[in-house]
C-alpha atoms as a PDB file:
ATOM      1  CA  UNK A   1     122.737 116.012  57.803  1.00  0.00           C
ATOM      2  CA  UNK A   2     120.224 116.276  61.096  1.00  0.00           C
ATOM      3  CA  UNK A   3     117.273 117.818  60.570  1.00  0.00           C
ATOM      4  CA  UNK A   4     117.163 121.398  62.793  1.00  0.00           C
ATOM      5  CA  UNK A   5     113.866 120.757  63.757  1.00  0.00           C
ATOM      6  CA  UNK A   6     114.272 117.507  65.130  1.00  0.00           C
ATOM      7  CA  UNK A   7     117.296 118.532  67.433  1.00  0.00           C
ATOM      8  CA  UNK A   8     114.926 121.144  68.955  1.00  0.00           C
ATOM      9  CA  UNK A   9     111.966 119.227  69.436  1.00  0.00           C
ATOM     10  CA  UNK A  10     114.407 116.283  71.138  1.00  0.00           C
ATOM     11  CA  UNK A  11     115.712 119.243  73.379  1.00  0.00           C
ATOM     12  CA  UNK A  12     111.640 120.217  73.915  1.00  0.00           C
ATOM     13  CA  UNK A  13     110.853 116.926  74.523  1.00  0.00           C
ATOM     14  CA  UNK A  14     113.563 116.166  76.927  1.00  0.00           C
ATOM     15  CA  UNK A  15     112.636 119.802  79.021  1.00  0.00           C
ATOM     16  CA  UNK A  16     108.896 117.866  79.157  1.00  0.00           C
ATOM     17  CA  UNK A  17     109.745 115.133  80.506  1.00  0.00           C
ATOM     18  CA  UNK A  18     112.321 116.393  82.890  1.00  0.00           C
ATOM     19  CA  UNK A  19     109.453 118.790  84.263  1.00  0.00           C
ATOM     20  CA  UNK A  20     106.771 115.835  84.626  1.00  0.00           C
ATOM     21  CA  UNK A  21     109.150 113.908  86.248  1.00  0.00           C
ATOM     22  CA  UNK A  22     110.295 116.761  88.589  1.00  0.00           C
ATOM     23  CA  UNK A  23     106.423 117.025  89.457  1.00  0.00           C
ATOM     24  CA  UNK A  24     105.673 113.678  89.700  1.00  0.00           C
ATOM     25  CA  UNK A  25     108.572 113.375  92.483  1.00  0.00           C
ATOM     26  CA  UNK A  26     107.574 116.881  94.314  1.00  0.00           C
ATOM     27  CA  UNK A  27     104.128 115.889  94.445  1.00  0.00           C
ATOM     28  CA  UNK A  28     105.121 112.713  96.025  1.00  0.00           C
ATOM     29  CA  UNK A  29     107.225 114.392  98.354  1.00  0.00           C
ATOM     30  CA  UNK A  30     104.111 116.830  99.307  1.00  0.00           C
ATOM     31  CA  UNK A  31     101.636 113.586  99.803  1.00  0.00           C
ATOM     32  CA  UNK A  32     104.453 111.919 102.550  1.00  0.00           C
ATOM     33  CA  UNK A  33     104.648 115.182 104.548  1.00  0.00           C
ATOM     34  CA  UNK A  34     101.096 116.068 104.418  1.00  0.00           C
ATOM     35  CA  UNK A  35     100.280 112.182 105.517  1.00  0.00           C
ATOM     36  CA  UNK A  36     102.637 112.341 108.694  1.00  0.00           C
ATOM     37  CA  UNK A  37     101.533 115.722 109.066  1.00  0.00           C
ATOM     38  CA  UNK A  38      97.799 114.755 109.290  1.00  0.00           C
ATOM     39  CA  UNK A  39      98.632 111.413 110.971  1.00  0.00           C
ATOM     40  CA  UNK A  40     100.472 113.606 113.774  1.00  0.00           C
ATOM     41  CA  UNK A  41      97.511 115.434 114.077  1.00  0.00           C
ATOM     42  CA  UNK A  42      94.694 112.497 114.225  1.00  0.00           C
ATOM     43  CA  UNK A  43      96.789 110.707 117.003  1.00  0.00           C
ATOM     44  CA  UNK A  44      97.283 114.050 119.239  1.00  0.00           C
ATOM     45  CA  UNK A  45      92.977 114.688 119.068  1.00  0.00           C
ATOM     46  CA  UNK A  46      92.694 110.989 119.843  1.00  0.00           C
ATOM     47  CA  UNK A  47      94.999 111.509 122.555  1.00  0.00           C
ATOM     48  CA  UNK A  48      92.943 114.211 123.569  1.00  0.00           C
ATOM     49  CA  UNK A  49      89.824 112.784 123.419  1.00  0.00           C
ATOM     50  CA  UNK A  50      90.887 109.886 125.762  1.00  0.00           C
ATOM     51  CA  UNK A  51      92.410 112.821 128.670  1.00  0.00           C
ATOM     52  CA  UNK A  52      88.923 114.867 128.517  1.00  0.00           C
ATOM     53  CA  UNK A  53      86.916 111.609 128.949  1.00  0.00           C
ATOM     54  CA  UNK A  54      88.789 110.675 131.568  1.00  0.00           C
ATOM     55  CA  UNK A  55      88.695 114.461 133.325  1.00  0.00           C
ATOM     56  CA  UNK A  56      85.166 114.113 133.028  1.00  0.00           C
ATOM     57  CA  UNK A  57      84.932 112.397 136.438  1.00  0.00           C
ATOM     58  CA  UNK A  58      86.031 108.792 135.694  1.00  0.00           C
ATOM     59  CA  UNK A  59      89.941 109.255 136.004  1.00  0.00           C
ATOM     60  CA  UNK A  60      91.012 106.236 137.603  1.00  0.00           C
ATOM     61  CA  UNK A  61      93.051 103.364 136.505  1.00  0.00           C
ATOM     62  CA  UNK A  62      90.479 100.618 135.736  1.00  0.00           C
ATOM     63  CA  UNK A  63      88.638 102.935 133.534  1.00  0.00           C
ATOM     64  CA  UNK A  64      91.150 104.413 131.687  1.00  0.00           C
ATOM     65  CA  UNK A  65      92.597 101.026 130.883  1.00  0.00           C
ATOM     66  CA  UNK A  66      89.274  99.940 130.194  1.00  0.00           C
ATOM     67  CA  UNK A  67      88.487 102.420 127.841  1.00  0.00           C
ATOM     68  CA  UNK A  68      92.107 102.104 126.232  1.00  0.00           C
ATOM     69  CA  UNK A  69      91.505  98.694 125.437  1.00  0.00           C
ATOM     70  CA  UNK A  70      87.973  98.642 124.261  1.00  0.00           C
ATOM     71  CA  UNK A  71      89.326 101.948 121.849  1.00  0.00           C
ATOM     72  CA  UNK A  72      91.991  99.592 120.859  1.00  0.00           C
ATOM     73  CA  UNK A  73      89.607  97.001 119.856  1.00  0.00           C
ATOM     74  CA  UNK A  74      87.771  98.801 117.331  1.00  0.00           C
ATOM     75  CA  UNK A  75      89.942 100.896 115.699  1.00  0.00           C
ATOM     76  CA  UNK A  76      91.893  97.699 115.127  1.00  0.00           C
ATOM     77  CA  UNK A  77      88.859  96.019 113.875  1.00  0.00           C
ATOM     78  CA  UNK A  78      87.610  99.033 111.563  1.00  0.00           C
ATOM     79  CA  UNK A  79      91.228 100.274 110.277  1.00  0.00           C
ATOM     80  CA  UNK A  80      93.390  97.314 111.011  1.00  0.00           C
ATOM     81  CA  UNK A  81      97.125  97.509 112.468  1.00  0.00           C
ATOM     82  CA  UNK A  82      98.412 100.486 114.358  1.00  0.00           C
ATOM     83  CA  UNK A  83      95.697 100.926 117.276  1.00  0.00           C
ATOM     84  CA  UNK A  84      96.676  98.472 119.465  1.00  0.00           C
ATOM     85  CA  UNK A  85      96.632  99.267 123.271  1.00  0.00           C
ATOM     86  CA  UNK A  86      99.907 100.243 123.828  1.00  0.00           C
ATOM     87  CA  UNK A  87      99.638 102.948 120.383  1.00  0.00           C
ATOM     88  CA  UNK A  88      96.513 104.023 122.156  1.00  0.00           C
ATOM     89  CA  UNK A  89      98.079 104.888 125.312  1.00  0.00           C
ATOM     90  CA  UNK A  90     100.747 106.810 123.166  1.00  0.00           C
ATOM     91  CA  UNK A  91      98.640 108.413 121.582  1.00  0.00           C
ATOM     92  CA  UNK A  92      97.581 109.899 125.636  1.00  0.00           C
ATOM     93  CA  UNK A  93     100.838 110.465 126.251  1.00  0.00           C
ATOM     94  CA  UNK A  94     101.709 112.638 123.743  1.00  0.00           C
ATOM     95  CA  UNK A  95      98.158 114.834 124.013  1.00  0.00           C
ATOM     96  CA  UNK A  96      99.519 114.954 127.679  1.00  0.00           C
ATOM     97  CA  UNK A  97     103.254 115.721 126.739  1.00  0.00           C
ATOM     98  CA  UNK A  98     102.079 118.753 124.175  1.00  0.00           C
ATOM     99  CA  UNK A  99      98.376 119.534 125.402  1.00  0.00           C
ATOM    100  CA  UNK A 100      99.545 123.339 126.136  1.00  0.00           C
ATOM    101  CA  UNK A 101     101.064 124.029 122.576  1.00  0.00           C
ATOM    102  CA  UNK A 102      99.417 125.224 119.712  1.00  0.00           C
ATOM    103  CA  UNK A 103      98.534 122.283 117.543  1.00  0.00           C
ATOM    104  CA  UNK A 104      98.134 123.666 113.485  1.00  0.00           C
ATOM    105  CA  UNK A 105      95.557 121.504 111.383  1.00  0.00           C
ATOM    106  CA  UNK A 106      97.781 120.312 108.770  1.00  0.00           C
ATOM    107  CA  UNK A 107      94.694 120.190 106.430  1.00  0.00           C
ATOM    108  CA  UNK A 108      95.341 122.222 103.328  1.00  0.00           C
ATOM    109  CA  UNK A 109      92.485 124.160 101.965  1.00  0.00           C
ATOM    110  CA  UNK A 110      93.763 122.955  98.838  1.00  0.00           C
ATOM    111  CA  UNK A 111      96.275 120.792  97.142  1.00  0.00           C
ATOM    112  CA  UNK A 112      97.545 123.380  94.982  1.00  0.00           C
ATOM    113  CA  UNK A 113      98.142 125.721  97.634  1.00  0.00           C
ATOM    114  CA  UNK A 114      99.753 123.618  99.754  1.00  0.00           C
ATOM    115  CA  UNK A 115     102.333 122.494  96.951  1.00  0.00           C
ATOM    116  CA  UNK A 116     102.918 126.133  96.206  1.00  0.00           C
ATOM    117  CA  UNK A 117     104.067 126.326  99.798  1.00  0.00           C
ATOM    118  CA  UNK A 118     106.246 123.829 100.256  1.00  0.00           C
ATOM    119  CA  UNK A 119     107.896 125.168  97.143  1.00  0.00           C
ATOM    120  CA  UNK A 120     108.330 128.578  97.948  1.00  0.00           C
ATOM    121  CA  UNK A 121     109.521 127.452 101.604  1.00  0.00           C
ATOM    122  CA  UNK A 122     112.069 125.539 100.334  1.00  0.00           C
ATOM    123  CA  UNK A 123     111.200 122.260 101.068  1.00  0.00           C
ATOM    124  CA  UNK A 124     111.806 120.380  97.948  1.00  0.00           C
END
């Protein structure tokens, strides 16, 4: 004979760890979008910060390759892969191809709030 008690705390149990699990993967889910999101955002600024040096008076080709490939340089050498020249002038480019939309900063206030978003907006 099977003890009530244990049947229902089984059934408990399993609710508990199909919650945690659910959060675990949601919160996951939230840390992916909010990394392109703030990733997107980084690379349109330094896209932007290349175009308004180079409207400052020294727009012309040496330069801005110049300054492309000394940028290049060190963000390669103090974050590693992803800034090489070519990323660099993408990054332009698309500061260029969007630089008269509204760009949101994808930087929540807080995690929390953020996660209640996404859950509310259906995004899970």
């Amino acid at each position: 004979m099977k003890n009530q008690n244990s049947t229902v705390e089984i059934t408990n149990t399993n609710q508990l760890l199909n919650q945690a699990i659910q959060l675990v993967r949601d919160a996951r889910q939230f840390v992916v979008r909010q990394t392109n999101s703030v990733m997107v955002f980084t690379y349109y600024h330094i896209g932007k910060l290349i175009v308004e040096d180079e409207q400052a008076g020294k727009q012309n080709a040496e330069y801005g390759k110049a300054t492309i490939s000394t940028l290049s340089k060190k963000l390669t050498k103090e974050f590693g892969k992803g800034f090489s020249a070519t990323n660099i002038e993408q990054m332009r480019s698309f500061y260029n191809a969007f630089a008269d939309k509204q760009v949101p900063n994808p930087i929540p206030q807080t995690v929390s709030e953020e996660l209640d978003k996404s859950r509310n907006s259906g995004w899970n």
